[in-house]
N, C-alpha and C. Protein backbone atom coordinates (compact mmCIF):
# COMPACT_ATOMS: atom_id res chain seq x y z
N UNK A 1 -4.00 8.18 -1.63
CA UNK A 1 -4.03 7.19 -0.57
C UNK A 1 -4.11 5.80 -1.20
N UNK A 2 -3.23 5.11 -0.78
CA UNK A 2 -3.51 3.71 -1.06
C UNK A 2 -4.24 2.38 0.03
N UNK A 3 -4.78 1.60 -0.35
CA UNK A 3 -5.19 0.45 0.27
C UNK A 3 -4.90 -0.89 -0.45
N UNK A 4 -4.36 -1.91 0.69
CA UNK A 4 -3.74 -2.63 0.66
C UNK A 4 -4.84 -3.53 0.48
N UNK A 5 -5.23 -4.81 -0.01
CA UNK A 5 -6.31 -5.48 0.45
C UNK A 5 -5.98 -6.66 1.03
N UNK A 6 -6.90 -7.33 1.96
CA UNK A 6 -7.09 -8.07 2.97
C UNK A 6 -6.23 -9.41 2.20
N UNK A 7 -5.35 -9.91 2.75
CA UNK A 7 -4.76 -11.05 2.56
C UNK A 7 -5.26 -12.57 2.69
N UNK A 8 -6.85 -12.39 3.17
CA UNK A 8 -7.63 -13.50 3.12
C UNK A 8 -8.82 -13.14 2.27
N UNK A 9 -9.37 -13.93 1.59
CA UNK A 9 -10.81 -13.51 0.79
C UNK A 9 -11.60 -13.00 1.75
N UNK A 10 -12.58 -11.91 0.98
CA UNK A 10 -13.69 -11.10 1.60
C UNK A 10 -14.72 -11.02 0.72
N UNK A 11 -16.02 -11.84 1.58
CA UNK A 11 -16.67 -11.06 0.61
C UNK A 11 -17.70 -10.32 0.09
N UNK A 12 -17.58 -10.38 -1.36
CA UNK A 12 -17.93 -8.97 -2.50
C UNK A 12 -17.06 -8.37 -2.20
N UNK A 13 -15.67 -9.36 -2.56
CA UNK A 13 -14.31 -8.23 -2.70
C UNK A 13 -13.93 -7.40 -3.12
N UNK A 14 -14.66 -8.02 -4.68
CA UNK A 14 -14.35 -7.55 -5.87
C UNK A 14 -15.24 -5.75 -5.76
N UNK A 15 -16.69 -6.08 -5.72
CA UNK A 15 -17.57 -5.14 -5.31
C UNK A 15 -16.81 -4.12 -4.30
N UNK A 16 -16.20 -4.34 -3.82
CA UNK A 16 -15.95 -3.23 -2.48
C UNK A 16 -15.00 -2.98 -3.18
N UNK A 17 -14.01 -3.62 -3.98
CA UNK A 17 -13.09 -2.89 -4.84
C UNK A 17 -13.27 -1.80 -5.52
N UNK A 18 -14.46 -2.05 -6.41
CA UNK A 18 -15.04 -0.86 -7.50
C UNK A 18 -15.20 0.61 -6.90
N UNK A 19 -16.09 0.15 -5.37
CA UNK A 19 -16.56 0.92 -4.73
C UNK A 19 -15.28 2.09 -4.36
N UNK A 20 -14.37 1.29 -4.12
CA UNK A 20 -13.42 2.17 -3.02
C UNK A 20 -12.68 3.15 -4.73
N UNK A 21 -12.44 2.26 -5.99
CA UNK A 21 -11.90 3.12 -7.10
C UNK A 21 -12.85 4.23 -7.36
N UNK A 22 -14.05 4.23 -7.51
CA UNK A 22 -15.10 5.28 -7.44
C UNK A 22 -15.11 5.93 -6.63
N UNK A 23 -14.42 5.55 -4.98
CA UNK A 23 -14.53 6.83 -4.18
C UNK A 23 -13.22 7.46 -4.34
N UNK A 24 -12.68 7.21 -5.38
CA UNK A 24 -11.26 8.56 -5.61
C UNK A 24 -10.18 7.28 -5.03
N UNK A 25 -10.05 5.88 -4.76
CA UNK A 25 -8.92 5.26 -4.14
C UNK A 25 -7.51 5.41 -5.04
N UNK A 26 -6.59 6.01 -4.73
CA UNK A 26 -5.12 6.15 -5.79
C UNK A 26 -4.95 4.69 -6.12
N UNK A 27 -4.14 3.77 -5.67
CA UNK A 27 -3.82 2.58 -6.16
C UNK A 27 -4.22 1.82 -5.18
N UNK A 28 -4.84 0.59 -5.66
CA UNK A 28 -4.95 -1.00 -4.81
C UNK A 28 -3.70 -1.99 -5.10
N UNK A 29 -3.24 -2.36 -3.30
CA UNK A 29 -2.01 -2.80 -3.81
C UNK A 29 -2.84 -4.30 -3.37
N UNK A 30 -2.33 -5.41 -4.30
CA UNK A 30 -3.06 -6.61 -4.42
C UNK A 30 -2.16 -7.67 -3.65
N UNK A 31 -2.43 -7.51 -2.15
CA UNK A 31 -1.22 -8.46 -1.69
C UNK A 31 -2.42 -9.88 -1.18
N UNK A 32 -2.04 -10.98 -1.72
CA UNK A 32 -2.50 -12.10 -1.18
C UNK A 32 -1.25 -13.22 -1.07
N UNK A 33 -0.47 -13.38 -0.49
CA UNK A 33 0.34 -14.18 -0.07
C UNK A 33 0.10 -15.42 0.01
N UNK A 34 -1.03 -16.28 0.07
CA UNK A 34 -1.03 -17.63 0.13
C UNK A 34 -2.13 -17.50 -1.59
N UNK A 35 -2.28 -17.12 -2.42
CA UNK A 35 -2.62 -17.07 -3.33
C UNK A 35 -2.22 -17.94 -4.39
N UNK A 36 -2.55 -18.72 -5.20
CA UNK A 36 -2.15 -19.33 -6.08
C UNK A 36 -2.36 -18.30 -7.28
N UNK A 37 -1.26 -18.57 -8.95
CA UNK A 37 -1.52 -17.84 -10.14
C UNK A 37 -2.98 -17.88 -10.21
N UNK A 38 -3.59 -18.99 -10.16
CA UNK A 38 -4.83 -19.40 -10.83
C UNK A 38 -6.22 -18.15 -9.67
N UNK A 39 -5.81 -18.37 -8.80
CA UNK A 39 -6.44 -17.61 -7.48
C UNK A 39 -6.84 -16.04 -7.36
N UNK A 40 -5.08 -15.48 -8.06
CA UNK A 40 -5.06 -14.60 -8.08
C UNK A 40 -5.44 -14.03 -9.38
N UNK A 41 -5.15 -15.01 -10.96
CA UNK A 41 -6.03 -14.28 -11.98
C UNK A 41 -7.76 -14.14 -11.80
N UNK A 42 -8.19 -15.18 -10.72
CA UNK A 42 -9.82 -15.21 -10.80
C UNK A 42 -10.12 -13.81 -10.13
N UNK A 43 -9.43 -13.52 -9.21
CA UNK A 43 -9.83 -12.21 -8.40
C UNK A 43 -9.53 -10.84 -9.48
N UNK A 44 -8.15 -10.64 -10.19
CA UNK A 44 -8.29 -9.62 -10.99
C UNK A 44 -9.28 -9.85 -12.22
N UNK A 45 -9.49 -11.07 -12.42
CA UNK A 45 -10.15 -10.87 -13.96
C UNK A 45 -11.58 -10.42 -13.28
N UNK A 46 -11.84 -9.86 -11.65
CA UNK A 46 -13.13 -9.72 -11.32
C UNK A 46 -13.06 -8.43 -11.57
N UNK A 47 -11.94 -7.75 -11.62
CA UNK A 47 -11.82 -6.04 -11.56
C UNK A 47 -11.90 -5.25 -12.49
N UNK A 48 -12.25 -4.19 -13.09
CA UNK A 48 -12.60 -3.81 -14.00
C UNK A 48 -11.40 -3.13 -14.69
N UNK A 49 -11.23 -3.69 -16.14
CA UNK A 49 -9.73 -3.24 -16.84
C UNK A 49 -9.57 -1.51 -16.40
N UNK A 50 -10.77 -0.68 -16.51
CA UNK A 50 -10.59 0.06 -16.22
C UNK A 50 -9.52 1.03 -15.48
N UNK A 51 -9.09 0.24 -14.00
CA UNK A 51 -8.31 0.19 -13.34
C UNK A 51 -7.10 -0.14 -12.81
N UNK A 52 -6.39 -0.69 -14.13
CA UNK A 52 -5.37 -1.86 -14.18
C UNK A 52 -4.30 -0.69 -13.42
N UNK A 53 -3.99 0.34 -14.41
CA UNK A 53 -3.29 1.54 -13.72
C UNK A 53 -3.17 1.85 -12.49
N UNK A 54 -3.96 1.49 -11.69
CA UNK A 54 -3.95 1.62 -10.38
C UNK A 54 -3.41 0.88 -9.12
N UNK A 55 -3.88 -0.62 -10.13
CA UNK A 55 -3.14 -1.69 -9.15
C UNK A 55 -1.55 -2.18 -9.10
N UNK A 56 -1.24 -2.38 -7.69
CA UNK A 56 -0.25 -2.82 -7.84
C UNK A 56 -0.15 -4.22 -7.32
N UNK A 57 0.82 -5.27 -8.38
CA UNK A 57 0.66 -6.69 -7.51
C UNK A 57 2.02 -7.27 -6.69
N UNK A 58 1.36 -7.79 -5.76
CA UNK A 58 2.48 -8.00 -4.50
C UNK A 58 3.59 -9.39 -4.72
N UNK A 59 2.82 -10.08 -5.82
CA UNK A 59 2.98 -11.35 -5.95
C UNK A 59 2.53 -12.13 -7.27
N UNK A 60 3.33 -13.26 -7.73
CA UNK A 60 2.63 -13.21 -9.37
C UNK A 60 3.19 -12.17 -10.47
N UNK A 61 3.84 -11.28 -10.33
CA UNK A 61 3.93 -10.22 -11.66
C UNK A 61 4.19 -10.63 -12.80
N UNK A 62 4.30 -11.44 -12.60
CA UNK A 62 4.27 -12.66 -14.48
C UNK A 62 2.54 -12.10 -14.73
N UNK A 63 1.49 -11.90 -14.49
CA UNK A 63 0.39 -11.94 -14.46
C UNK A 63 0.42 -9.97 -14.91
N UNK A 64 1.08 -9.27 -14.83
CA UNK A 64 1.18 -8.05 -14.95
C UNK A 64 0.88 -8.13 -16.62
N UNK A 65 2.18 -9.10 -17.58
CA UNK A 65 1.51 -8.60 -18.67
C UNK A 65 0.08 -8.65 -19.25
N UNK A 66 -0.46 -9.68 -18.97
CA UNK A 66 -2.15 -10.97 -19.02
C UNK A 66 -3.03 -9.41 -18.91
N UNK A 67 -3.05 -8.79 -17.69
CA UNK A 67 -3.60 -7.34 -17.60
C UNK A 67 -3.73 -6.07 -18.05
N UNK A 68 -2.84 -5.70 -17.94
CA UNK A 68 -2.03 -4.42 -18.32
C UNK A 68 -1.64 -3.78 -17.25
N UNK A 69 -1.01 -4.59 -16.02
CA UNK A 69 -0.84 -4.12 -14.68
C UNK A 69 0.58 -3.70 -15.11
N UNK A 70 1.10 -2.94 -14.73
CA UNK A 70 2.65 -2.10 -14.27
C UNK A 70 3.13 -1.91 -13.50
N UNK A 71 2.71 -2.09 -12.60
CA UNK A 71 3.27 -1.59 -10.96
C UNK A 71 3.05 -2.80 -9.90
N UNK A 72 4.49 -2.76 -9.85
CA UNK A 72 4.82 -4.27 -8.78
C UNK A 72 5.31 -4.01 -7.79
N UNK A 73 5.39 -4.66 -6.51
CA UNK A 73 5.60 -4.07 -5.62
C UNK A 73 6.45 -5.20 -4.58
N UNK A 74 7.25 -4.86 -4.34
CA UNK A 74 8.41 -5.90 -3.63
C UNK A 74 8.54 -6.00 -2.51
N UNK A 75 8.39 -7.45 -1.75
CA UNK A 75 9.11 -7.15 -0.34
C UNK A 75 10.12 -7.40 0.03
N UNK A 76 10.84 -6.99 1.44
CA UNK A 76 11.81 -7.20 1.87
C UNK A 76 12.90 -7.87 0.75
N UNK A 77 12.64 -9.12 1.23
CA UNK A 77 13.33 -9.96 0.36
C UNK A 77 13.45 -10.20 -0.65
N UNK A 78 12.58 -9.99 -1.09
CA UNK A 78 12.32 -10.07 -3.19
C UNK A 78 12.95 -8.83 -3.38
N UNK A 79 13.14 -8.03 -2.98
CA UNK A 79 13.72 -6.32 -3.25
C UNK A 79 15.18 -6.52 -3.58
N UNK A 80 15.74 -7.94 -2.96
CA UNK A 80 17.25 -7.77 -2.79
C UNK A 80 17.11 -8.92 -3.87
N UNK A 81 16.76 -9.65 -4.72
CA UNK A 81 16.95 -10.51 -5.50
C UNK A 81 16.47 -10.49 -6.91
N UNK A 82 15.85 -9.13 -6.73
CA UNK A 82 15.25 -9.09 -8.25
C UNK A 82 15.51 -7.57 -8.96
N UNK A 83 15.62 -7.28 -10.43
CA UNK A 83 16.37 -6.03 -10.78
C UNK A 83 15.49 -5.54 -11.30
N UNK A 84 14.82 -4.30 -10.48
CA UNK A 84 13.85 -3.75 -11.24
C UNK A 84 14.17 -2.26 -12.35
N UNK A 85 13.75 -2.78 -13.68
CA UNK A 85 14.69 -2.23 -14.59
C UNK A 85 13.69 -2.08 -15.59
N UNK A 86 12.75 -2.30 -15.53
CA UNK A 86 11.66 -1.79 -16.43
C UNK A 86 11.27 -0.12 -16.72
N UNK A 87 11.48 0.79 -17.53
CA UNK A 87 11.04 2.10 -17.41
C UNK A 87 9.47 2.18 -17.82
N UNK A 88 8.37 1.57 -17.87
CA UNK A 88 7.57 1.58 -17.86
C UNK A 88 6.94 1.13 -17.02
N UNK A 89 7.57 0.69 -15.61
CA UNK A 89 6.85 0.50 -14.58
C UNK A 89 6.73 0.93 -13.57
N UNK A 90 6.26 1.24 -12.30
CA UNK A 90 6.06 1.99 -11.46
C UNK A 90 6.55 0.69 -9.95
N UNK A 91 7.68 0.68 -9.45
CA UNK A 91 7.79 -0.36 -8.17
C UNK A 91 8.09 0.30 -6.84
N UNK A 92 7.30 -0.20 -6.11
CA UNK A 92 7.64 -0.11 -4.64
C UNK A 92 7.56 -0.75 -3.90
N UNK A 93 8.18 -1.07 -2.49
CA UNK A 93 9.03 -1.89 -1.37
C UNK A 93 8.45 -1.50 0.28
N UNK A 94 8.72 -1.93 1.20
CA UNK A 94 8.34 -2.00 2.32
C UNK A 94 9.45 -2.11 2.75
N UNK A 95 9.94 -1.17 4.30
CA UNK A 95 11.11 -1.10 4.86
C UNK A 95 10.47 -0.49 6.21
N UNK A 96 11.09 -0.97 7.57
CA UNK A 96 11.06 -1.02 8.47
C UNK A 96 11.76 0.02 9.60
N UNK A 97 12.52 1.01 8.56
CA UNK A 97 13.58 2.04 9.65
C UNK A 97 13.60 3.12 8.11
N UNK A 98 14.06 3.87 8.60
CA UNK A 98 14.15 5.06 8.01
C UNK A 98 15.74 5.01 6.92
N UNK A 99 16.88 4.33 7.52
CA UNK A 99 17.56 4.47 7.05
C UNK A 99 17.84 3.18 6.06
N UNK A 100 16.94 2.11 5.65
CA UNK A 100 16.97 1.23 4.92
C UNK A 100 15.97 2.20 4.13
N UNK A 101 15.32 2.64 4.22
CA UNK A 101 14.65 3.92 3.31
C UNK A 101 15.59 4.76 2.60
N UNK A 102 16.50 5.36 2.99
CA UNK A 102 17.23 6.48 2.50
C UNK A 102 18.42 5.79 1.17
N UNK A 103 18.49 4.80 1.38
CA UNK A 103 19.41 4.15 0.33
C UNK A 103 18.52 3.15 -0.59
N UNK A 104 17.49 3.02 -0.29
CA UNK A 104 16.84 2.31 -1.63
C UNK A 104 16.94 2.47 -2.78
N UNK A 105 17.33 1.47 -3.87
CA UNK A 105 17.43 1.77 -5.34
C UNK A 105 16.22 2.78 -5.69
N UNK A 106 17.00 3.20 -6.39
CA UNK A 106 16.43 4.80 -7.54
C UNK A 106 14.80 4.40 -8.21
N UNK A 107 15.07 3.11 -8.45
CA UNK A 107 14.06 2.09 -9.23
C UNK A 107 12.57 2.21 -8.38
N UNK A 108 12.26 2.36 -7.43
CA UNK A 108 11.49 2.29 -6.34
C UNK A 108 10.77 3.53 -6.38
N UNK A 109 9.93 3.59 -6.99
CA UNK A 109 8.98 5.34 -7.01
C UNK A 109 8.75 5.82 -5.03
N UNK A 110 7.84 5.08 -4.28
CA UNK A 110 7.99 4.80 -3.03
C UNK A 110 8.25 3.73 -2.38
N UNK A 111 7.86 4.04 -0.84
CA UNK A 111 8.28 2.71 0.05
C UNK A 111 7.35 2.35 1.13
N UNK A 112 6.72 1.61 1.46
CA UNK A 112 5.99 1.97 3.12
C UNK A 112 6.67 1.68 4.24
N UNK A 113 6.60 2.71 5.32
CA UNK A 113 7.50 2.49 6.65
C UNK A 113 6.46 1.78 7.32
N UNK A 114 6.77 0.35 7.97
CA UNK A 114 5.85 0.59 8.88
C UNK A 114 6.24 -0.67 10.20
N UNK A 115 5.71 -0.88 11.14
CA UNK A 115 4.18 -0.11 11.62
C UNK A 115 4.32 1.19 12.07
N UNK A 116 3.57 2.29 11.70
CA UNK A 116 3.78 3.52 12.69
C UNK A 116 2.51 3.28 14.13
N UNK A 117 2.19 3.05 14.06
CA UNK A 117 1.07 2.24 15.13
C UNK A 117 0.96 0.94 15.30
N UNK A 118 0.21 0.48 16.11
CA UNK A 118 0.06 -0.90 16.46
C UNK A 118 -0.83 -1.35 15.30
N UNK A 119 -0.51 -2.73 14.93
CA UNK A 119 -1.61 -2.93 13.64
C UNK A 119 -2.69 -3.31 14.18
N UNK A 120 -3.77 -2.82 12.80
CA UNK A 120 -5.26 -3.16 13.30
C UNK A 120 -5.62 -4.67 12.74
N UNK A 121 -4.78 -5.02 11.73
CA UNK A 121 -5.29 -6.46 11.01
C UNK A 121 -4.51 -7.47 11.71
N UNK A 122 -2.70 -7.20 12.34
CA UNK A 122 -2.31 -8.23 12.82
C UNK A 122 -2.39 -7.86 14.25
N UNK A 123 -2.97 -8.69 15.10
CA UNK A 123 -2.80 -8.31 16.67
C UNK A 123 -1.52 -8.50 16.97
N UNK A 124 -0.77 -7.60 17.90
CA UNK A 124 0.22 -7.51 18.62
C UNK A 124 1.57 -7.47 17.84
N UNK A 125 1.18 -6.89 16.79
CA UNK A 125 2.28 -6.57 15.66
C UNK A 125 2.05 -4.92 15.58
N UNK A 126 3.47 -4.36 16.84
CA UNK A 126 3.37 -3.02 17.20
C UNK A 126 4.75 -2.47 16.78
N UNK A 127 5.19 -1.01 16.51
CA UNK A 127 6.30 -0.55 16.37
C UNK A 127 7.60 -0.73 17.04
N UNK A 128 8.44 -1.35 16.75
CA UNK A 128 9.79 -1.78 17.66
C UNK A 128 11.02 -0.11 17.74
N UNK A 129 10.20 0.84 16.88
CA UNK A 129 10.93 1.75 16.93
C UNK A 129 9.67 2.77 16.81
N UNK A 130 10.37 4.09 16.86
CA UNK A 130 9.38 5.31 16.68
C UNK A 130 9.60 5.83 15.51
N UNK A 131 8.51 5.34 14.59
CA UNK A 131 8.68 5.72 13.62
C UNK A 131 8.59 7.24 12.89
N UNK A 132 7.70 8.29 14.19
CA UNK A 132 8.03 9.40 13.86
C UNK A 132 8.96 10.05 14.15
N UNK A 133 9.86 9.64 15.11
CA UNK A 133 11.41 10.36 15.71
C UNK A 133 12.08 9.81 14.32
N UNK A 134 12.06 8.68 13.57
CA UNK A 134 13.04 8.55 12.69
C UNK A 134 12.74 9.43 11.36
N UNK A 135 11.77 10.38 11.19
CA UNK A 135 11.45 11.17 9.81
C UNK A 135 12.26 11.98 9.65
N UNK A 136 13.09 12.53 11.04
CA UNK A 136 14.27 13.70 11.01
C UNK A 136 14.89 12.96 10.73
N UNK A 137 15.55 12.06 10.55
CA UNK A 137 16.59 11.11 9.69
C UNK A 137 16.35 11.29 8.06
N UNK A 138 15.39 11.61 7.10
CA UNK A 138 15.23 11.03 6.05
C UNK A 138 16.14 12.20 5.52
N UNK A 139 16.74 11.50 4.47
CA UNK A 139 17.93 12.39 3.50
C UNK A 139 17.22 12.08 1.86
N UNK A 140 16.18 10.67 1.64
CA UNK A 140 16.00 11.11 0.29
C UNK A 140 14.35 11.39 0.46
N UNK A 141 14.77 12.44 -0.93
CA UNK A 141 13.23 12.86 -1.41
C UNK A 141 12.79 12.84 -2.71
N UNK A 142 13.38 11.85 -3.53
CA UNK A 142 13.19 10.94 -4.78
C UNK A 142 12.01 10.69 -4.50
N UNK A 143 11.94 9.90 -3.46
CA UNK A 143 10.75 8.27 -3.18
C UNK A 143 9.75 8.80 -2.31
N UNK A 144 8.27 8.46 -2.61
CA UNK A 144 7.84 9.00 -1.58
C UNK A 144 7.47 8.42 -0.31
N UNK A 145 7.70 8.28 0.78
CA UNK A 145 7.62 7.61 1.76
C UNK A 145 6.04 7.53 2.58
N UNK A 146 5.78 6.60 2.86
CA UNK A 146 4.48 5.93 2.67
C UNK A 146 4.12 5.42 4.21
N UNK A 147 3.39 5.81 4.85
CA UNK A 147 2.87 5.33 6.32
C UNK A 147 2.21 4.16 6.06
N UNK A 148 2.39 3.23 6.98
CA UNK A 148 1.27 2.48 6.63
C UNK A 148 1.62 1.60 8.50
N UNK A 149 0.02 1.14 8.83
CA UNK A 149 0.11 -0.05 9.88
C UNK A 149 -0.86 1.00 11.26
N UNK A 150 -1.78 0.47 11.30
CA UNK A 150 -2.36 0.89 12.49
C UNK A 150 -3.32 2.55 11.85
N UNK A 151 -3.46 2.84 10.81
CA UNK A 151 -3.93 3.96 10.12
C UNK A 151 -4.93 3.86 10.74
N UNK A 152 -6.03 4.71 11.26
CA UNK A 152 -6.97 4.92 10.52
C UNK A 152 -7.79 6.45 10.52
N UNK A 153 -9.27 6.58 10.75
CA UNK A 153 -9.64 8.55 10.53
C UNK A 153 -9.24 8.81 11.68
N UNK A 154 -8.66 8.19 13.01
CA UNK A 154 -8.58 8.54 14.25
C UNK A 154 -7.30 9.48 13.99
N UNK A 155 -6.50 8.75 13.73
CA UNK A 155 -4.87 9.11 14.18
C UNK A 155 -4.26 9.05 12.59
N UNK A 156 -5.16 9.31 11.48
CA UNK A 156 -4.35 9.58 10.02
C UNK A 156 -3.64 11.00 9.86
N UNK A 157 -4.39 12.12 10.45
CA UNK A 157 -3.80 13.47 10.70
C UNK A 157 -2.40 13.30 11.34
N UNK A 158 -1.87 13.03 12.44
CA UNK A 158 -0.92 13.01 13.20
C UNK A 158 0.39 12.40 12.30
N UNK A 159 -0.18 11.59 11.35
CA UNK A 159 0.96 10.76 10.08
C UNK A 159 1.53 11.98 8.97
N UNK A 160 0.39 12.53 8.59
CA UNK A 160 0.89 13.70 7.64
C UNK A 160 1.51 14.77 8.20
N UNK A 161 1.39 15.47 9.70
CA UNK A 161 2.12 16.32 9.92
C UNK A 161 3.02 15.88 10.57
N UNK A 162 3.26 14.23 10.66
CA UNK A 162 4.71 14.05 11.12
C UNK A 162 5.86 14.17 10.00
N UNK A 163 4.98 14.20 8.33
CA UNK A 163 6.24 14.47 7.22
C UNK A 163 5.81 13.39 6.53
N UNK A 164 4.93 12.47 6.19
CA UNK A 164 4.60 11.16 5.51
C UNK A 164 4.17 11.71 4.47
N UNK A 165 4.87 11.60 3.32
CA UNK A 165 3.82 11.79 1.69
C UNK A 165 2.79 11.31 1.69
N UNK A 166 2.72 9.99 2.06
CA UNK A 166 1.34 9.22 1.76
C UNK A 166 0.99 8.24 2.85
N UNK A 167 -0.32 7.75 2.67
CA UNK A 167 -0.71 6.40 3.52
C UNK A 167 -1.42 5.74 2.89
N UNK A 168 -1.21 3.83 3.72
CA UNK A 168 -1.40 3.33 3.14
C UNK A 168 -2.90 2.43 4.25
N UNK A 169 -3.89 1.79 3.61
CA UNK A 169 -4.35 1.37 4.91
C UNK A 169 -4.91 -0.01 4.22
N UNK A 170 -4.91 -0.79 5.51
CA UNK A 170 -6.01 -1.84 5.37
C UNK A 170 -6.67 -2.50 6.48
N UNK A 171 -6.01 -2.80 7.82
CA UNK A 171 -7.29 -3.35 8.48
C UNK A 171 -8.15 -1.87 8.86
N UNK A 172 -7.93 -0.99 8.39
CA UNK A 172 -9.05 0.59 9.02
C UNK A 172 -10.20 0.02 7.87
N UNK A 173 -9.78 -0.22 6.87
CA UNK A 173 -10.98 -0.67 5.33
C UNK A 173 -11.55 -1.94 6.05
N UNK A 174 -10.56 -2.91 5.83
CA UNK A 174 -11.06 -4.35 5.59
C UNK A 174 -11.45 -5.10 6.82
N UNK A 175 -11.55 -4.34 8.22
CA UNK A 175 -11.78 -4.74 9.24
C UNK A 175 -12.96 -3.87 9.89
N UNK A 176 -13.75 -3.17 9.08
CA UNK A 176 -14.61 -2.04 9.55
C UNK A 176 -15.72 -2.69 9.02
N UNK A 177 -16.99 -2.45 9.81
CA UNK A 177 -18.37 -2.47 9.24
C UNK A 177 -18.45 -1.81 8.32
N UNK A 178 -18.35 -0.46 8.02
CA UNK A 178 -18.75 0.21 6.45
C UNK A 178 -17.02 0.59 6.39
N UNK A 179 -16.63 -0.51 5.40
CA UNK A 179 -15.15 0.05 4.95
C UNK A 179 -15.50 1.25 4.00
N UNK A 180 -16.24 1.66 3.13
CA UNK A 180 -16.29 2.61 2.22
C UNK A 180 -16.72 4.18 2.93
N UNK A 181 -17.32 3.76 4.39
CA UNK A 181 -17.72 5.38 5.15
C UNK A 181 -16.07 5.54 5.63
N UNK A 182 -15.47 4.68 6.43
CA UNK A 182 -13.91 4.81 6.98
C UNK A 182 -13.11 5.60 5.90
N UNK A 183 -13.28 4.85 4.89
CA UNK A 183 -12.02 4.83 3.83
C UNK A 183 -12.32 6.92 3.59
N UNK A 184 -13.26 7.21 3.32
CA UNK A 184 -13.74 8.64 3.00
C UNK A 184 -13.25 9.51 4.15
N UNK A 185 -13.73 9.14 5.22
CA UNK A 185 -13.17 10.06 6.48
C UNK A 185 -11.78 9.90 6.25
N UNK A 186 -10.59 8.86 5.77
CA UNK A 186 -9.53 9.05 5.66
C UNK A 186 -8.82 9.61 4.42
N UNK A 187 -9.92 9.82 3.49
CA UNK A 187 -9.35 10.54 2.10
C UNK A 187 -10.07 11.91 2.49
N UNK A 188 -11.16 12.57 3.30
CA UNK A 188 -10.93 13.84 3.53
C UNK A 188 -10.03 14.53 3.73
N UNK A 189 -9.37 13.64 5.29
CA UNK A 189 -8.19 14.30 5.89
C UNK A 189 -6.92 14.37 4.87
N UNK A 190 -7.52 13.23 4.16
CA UNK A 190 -5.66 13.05 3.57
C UNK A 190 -5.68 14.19 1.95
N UNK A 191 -6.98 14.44 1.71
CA UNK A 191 -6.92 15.35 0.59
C UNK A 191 -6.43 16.83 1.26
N UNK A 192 -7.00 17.22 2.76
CA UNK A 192 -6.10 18.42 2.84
C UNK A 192 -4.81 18.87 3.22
N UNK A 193 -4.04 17.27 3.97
CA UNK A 193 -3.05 17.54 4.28
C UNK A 193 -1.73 16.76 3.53
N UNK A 194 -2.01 16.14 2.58
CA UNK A 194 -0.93 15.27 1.77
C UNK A 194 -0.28 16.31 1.12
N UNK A 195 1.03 15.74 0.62
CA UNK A 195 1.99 16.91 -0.10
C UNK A 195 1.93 16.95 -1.63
């Protein structure tokens, strides 16, 4: 399972970071969008090298070597302008329909579809399509395709037996009183039913 983190500072970010890698978290994807280089090295140099493997950054990947980060992660638009050609790195993308999924470069380990729900971090940023009627569409199984938007222990079951390899979450974490009790109820479920 992955978690995305909050695109505005939180805090004992860093702290709730550690926390969530100790509770078994697969990768933290490091998206801060209004982030400056300088912004965004103060926040990783808070994280423990330990974990570099894990993270992926949304933004900045000039900052990947400074770390020992590998895994970058592209959106929309950066996906179509940049050649990801590194064999030592691990990249993935965000796509909105199933069939901008099915033709994604080879380069792309996964992808996240989303919203499959209404989001919990952006209000009124809800699915314009059904994202589980479009899973009978998927033709590749290279990449693993990635839920993400509106997750959380309520309705994370209903994502995996719609056919989702993985999920991804963040306002269920970063918008909860105990993000670290949430995050567990959603790595129970997702340890028995992920592929």
């Amino acid at each position: 399972m992955k978690i995305i983190t909050n695109p505005y500072p939180v805090a004992d970010e860093a702290k709730l970071i550690h926390a969530l890698f100790e509770e078994g978290m697969d990768v933290l994807h490091v998206r801060k969008p209004d982030y400056t280089k300088d912004e965004m090295r103060q926040l990783l140099d808070k994280i423990s090298m330990v974990y570099t493997d894990q993270i992926a950054l949304h933004s900045h990947h000039e900052l990947g070597d400074s770390f020992g980060i590998g895994r970058f992660h592209f959106s929309e638009n950066n996906r179509k302008k940049n050649n990801c050609s590194s064999v030592n790195s691990v990249y993935s993308t965000a796509v909105h329909d199933i069939q901008t999924f099915n033709v994604l470069n080879t380069a792309f380990s996964y992808a996240f579809l989303s919203p499959v729900f209404p989001s919990i971090s952006k209000p009124g940023y809800c699915p314009s399509l059904n994202l589980f009627e479009q899973i009978d569409k998927r033709t590749c199984f290279q990449k693993k395709l990635v839920a993400l938007g509106g997750i959380n222990s309520l309705n994370i079951l209903e994502v995996y037996r719609a056919g989702f390899d993985d999920v991804a979450l963040l306002g269920a974490v970063w918008q909860n009183n105990n993000p670290i009790k949430e995050f567990k109820k959603c790595q129970k479920i997702a340890r028995l039913y992920s592929h």
